[in-house]
N, C-alpha and C. Protein backbone atom coordinates (compact mmCIF):
# COMPACT_ATOMS: atom_id res chain seq x y z
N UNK A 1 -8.77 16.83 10.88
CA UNK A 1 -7.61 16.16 11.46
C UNK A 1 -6.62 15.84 10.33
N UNK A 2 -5.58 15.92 10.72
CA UNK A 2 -4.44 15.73 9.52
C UNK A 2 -4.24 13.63 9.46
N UNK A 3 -4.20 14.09 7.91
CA UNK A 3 -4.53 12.60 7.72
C UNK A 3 -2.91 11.74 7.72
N UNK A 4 -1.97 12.37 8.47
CA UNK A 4 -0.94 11.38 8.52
C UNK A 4 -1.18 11.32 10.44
N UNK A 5 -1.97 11.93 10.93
CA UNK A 5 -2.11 11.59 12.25
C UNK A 5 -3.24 10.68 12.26
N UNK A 6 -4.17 10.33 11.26
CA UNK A 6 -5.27 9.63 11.27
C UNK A 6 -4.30 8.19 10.84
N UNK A 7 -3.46 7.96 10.00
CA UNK A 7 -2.83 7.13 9.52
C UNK A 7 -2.35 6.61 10.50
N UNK A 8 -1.71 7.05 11.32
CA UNK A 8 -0.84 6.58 12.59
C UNK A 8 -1.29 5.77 13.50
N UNK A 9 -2.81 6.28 13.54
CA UNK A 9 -3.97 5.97 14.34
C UNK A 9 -4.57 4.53 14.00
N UNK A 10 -4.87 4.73 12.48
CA UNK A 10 -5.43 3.41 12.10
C UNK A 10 -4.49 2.15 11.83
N UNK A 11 -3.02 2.97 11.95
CA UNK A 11 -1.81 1.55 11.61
C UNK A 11 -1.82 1.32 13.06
N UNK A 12 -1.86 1.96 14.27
CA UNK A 12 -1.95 1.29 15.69
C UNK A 12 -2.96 0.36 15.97
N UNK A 13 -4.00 0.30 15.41
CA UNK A 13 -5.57 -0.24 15.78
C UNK A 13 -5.09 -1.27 14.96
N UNK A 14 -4.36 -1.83 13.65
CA UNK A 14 -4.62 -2.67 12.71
C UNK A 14 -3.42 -3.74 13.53
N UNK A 15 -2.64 -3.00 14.49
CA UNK A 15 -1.60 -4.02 15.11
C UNK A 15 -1.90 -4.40 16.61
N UNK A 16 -3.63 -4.55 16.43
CA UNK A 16 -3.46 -4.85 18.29
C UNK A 16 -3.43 -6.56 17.85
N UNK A 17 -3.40 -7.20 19.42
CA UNK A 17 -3.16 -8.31 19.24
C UNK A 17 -1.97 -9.45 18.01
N UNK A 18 -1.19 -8.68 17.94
CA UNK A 18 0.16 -9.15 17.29
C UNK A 18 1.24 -9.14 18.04
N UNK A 19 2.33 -9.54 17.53
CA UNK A 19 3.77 -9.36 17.70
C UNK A 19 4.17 -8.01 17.85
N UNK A 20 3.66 -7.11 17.17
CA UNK A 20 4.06 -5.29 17.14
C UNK A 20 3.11 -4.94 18.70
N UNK A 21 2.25 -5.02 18.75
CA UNK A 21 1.35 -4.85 20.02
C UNK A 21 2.02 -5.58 21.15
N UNK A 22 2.57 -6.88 21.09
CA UNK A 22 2.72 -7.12 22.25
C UNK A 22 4.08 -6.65 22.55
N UNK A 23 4.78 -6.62 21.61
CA UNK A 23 6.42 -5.39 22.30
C UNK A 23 6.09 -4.37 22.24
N UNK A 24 5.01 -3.83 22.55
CA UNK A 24 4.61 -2.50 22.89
C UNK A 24 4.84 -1.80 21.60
N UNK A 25 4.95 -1.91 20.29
CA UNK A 25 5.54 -0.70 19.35
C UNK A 25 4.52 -0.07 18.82
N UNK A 26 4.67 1.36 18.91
CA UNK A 26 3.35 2.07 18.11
C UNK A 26 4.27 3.24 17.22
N UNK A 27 3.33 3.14 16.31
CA UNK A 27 3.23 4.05 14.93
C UNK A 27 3.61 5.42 15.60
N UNK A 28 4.50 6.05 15.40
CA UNK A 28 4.41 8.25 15.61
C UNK A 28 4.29 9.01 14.35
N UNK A 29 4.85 8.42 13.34
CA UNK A 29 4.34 9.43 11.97
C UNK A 29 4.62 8.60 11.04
N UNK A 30 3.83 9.22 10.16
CA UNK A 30 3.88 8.72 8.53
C UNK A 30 4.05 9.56 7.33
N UNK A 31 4.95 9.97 6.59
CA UNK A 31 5.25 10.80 5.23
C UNK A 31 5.28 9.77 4.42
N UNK A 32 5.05 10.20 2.98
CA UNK A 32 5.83 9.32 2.02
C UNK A 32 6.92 8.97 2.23
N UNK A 33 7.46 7.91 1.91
CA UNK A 33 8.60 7.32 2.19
C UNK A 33 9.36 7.37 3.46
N UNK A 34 8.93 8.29 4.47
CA UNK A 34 9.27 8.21 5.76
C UNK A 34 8.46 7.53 7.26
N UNK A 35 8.98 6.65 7.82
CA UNK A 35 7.79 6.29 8.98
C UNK A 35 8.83 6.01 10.14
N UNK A 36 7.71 6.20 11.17
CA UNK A 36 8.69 6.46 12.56
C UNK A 36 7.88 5.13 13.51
N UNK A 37 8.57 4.58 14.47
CA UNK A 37 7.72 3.99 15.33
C UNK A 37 8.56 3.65 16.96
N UNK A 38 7.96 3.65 17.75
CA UNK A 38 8.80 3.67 19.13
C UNK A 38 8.25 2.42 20.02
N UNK A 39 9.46 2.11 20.66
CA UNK A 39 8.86 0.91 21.26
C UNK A 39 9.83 0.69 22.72
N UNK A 40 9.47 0.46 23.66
CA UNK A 40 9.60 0.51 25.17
C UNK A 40 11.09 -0.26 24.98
N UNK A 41 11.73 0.10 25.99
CA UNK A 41 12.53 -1.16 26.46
C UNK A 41 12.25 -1.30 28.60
N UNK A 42 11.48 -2.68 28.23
CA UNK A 42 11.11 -3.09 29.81
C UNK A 42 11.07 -4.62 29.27
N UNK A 43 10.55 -5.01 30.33
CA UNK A 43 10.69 -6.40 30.61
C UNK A 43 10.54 -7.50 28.85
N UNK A 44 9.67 -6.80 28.06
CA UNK A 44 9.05 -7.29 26.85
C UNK A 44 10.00 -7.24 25.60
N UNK A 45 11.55 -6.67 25.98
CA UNK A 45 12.70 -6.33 24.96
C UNK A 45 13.56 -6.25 25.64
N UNK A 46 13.65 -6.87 27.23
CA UNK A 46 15.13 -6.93 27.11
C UNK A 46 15.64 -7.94 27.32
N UNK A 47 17.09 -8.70 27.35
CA UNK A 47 17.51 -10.21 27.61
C UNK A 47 17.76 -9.48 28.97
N UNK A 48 18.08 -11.08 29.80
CA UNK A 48 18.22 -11.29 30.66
C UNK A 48 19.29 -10.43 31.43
N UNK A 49 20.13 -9.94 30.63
CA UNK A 49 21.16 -9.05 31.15
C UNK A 49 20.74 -7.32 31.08
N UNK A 50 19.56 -7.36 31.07
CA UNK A 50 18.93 -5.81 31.10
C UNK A 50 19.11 -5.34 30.31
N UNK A 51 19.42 -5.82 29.34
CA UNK A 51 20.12 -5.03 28.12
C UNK A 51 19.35 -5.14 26.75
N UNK A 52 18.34 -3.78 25.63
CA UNK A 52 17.91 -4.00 24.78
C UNK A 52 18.21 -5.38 23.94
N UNK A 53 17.58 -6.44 23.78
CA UNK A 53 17.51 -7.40 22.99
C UNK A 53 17.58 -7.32 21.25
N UNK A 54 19.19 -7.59 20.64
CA UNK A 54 18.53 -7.51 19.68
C UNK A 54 17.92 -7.68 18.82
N UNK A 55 16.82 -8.96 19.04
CA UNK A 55 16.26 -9.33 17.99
C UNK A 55 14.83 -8.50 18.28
N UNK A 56 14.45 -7.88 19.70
CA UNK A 56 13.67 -7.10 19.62
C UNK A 56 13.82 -5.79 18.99
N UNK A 57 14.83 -5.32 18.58
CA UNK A 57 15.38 -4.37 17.90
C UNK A 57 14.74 -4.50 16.55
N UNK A 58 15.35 -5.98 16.02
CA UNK A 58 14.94 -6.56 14.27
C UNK A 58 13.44 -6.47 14.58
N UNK A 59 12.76 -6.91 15.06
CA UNK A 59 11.66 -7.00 14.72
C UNK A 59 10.79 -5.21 14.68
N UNK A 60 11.33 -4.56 15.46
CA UNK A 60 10.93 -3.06 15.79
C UNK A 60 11.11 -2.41 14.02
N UNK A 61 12.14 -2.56 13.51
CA UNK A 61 12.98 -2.33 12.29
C UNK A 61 12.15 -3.13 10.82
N UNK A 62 11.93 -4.86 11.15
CA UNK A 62 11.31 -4.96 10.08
C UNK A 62 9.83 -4.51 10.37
N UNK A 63 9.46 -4.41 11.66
CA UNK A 63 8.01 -3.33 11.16
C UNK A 63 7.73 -2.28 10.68
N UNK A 64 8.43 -1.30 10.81
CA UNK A 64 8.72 0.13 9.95
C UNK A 64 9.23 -0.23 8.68
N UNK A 65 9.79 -1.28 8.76
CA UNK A 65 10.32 -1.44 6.95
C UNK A 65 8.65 -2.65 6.07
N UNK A 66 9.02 -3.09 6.68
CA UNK A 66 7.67 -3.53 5.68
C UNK A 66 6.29 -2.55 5.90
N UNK A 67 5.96 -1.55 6.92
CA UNK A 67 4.72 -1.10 6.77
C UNK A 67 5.16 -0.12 6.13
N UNK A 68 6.25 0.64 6.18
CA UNK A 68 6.27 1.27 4.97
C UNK A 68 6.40 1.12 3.02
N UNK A 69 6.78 -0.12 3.10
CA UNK A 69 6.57 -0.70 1.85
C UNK A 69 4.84 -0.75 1.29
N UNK A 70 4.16 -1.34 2.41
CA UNK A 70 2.97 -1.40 2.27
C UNK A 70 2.00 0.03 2.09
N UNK A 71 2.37 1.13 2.78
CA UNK A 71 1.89 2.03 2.45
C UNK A 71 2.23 3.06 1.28
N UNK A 72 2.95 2.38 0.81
CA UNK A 72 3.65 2.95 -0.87
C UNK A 72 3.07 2.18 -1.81
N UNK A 73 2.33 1.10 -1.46
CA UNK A 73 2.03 0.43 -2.67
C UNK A 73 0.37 0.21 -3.11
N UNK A 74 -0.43 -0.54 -3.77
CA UNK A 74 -1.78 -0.45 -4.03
C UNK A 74 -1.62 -1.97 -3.37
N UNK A 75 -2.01 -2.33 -2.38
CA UNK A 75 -2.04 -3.20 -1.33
C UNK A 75 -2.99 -4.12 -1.64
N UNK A 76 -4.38 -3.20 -2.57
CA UNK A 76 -5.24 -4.59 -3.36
C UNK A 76 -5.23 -5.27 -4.80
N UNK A 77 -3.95 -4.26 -5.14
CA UNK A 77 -3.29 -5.24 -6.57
C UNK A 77 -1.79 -5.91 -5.90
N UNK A 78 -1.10 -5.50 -4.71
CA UNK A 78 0.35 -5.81 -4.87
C UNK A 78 0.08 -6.20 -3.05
N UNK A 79 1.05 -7.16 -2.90
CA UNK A 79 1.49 -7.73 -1.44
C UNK A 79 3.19 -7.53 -1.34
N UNK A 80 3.53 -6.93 -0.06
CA UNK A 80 4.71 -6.79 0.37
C UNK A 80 4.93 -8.05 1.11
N UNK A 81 6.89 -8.31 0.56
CA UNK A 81 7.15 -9.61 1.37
C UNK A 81 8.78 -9.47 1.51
N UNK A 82 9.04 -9.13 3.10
CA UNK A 82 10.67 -8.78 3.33
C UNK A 82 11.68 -10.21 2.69
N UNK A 83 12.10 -9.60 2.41
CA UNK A 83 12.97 -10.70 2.08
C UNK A 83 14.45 -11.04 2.10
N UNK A 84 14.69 -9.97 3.00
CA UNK A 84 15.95 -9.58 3.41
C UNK A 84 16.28 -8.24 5.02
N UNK A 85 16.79 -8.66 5.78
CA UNK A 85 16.92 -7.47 6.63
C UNK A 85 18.26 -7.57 7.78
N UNK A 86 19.19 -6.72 7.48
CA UNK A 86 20.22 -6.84 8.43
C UNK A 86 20.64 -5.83 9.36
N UNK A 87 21.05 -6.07 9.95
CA UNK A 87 21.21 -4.45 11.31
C UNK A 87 22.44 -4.71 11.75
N UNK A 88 23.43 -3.85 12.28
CA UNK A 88 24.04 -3.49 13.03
C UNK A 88 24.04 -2.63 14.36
N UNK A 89 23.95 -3.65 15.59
CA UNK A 89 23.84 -2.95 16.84
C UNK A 89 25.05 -2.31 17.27
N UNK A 90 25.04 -1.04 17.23
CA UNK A 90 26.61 0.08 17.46
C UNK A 90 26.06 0.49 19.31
N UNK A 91 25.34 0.38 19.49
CA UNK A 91 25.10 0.98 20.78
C UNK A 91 23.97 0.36 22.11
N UNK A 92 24.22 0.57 22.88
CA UNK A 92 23.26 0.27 23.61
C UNK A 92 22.62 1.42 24.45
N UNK A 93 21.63 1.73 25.37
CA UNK A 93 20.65 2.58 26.02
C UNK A 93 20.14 2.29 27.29
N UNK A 94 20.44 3.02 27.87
CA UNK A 94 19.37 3.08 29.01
C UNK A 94 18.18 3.58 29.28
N UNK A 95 17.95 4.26 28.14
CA UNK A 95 16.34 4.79 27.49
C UNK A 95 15.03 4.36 27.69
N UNK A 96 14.07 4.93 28.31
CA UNK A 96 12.56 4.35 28.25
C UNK A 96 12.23 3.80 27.09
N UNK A 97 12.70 4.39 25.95
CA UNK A 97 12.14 3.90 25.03
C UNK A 97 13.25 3.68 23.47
N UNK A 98 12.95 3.29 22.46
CA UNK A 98 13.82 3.32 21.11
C UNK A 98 12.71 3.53 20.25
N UNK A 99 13.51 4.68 19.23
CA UNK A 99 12.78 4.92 17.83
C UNK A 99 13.13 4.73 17.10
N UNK A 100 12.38 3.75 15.87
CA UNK A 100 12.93 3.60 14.69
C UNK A 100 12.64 4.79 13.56
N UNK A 101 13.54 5.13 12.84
CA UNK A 101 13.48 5.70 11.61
C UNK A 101 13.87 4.99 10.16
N UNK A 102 12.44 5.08 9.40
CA UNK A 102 12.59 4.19 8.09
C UNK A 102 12.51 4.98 6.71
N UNK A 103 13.30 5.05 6.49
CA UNK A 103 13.60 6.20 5.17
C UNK A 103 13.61 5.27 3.97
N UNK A 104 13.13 5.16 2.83
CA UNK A 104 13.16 4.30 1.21
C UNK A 104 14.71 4.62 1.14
N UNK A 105 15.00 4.04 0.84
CA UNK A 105 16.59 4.35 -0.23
C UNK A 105 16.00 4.22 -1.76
N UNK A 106 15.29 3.48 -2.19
CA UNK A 106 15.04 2.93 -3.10
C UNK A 106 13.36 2.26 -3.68
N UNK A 107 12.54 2.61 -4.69
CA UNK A 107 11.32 2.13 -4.92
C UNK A 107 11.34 1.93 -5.88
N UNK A 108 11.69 0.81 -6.26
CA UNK A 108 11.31 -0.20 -7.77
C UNK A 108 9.77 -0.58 -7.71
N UNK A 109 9.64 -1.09 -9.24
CA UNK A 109 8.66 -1.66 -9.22
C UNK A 109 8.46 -2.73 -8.37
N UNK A 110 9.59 -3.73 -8.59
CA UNK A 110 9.63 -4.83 -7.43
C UNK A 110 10.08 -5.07 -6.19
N UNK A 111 11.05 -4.12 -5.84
CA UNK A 111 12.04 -4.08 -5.03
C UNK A 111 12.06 -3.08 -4.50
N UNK A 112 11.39 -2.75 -2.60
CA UNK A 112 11.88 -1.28 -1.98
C UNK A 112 13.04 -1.63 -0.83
N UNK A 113 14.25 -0.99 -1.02
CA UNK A 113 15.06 -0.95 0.19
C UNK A 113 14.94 0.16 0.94
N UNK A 114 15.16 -0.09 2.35
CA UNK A 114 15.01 0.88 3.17
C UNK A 114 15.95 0.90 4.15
N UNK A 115 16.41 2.03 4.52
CA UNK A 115 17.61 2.22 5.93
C UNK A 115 16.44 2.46 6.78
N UNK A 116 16.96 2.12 7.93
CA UNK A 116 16.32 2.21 9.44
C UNK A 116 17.01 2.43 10.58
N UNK A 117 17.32 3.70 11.18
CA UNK A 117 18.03 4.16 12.44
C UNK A 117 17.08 4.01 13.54
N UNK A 118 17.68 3.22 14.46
CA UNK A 118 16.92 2.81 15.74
C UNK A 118 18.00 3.56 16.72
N UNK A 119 17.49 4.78 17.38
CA UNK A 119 18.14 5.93 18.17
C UNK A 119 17.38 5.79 19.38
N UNK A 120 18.08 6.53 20.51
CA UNK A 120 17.62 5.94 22.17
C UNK A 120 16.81 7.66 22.53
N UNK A 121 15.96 7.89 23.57
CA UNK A 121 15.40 9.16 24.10
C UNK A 121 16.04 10.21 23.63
N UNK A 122 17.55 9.87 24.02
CA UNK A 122 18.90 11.43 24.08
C UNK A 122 19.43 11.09 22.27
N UNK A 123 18.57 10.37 21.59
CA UNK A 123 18.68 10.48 20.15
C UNK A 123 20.16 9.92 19.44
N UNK A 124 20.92 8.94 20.48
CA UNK A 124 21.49 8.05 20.55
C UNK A 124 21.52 7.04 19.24
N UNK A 125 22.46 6.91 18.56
CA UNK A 125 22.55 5.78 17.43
C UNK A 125 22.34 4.28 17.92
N UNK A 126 21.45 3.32 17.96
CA UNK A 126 21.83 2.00 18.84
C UNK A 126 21.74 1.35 17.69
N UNK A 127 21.08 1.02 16.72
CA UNK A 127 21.36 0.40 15.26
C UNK A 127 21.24 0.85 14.01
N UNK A 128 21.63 0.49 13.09
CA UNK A 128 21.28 0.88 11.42
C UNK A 128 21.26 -0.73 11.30
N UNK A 129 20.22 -0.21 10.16
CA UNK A 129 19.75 -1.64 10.17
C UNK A 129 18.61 -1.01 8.47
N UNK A 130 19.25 -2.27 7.69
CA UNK A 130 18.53 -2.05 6.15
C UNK A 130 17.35 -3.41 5.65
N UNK A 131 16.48 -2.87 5.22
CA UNK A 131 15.73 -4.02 5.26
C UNK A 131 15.11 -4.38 2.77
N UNK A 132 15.09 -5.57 2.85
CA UNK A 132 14.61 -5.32 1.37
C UNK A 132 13.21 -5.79 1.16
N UNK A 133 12.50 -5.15 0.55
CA UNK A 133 11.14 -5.73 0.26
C UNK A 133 10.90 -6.60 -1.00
N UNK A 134 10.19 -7.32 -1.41
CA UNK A 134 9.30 -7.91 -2.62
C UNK A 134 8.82 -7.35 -2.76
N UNK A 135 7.70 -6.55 -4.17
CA UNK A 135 6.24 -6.35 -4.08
C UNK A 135 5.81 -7.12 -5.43
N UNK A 136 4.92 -7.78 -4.89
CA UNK A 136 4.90 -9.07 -5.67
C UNK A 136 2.95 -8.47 -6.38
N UNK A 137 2.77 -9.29 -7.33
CA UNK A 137 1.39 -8.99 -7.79
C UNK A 137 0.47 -10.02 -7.11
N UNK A 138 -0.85 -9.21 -6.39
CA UNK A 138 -1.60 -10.37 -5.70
C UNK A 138 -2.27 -10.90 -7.04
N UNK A 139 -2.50 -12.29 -6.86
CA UNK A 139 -3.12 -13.58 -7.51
C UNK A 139 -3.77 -13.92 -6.77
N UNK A 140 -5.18 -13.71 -7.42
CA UNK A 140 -6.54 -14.06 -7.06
C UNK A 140 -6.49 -16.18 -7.14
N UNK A 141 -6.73 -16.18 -6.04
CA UNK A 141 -6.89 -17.77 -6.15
C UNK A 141 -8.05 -18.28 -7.20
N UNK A 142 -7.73 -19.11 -7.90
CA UNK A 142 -9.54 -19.67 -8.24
C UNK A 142 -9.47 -21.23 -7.60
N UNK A 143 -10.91 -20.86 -6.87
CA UNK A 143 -11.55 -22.22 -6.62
C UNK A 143 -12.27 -23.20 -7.79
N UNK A 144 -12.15 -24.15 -7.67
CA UNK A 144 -12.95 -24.91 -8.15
C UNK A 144 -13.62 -25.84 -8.05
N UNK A 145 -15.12 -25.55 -8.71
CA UNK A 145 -15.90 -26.45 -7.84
C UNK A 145 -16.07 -27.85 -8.24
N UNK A 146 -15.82 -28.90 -6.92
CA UNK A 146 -15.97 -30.07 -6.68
C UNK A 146 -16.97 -30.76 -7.59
């Protein structure tokens, strides 16, 4: 089995019971520096006026942007932490569904930025939207004993 379809697989399983699971968003591919993810618009993303929500949008956007940070990095020396993310909604959809596209612009040691096009079924522009990462060094806590 190709291991960016196994990837896809195990980033869906690692988001049940969350915020990404419960707006329905699942993983469709993974390249280096590229990741895709799609997520419904029904009752669970839209406001009251039927209309894609956009903060369900942001959140669709910073998930492709921080899991792709995370899968660029050594995750048991370094922790990803957004620390920045802005979008522009240009469009709206009547679409079953929206896909995000998360491309690196940029991979510092400390710092990954990423563009993110959130496009409708008929491949529709509905946001750009850029997000910035931290990657900070994990620090082992020490306990000490009482």
């Amino acid at each position: 089995m190709d291991n960016s379809v196994t990837r896809v697989r195990e980033l869906n399983i690692s988001c049940r019971n969350t915020m990404i699971d419960h707006l329905g968003i699942e993983f469709t591919m993974v390249k280096n520096g590229l990741l895709t993810a799609r997520m419904p618009v029904d009752h669970r993303t839209i406001q009251p006026m039927k209309r894609l929500h956009g903060g369900a949008i942001m959140a669709l956007a910073e998930t492709v942007g921080s899991t792709g940070s995370y899968l660029i990095t050594d995750h048991k020396k370094q922790q990803v932490v957004g620390i920045e993310i802005n979008g522009n909604h240009v469009g709206n959809t009547a679409s079953d569904y929206v896909t995000a596209t998360a491309t690196i612009l940029h991979k510092g040691k400390t710092i990954h930025v990423w563009d993110i096009r959130v496009t409708d079924d008929e491949d529709k522009l509905v946001s750009i939207c850029r997000m910035t990462n931290l990657i900070m060094e994990n620090k082992e806590e020490k306990v000490e004993n009482e």
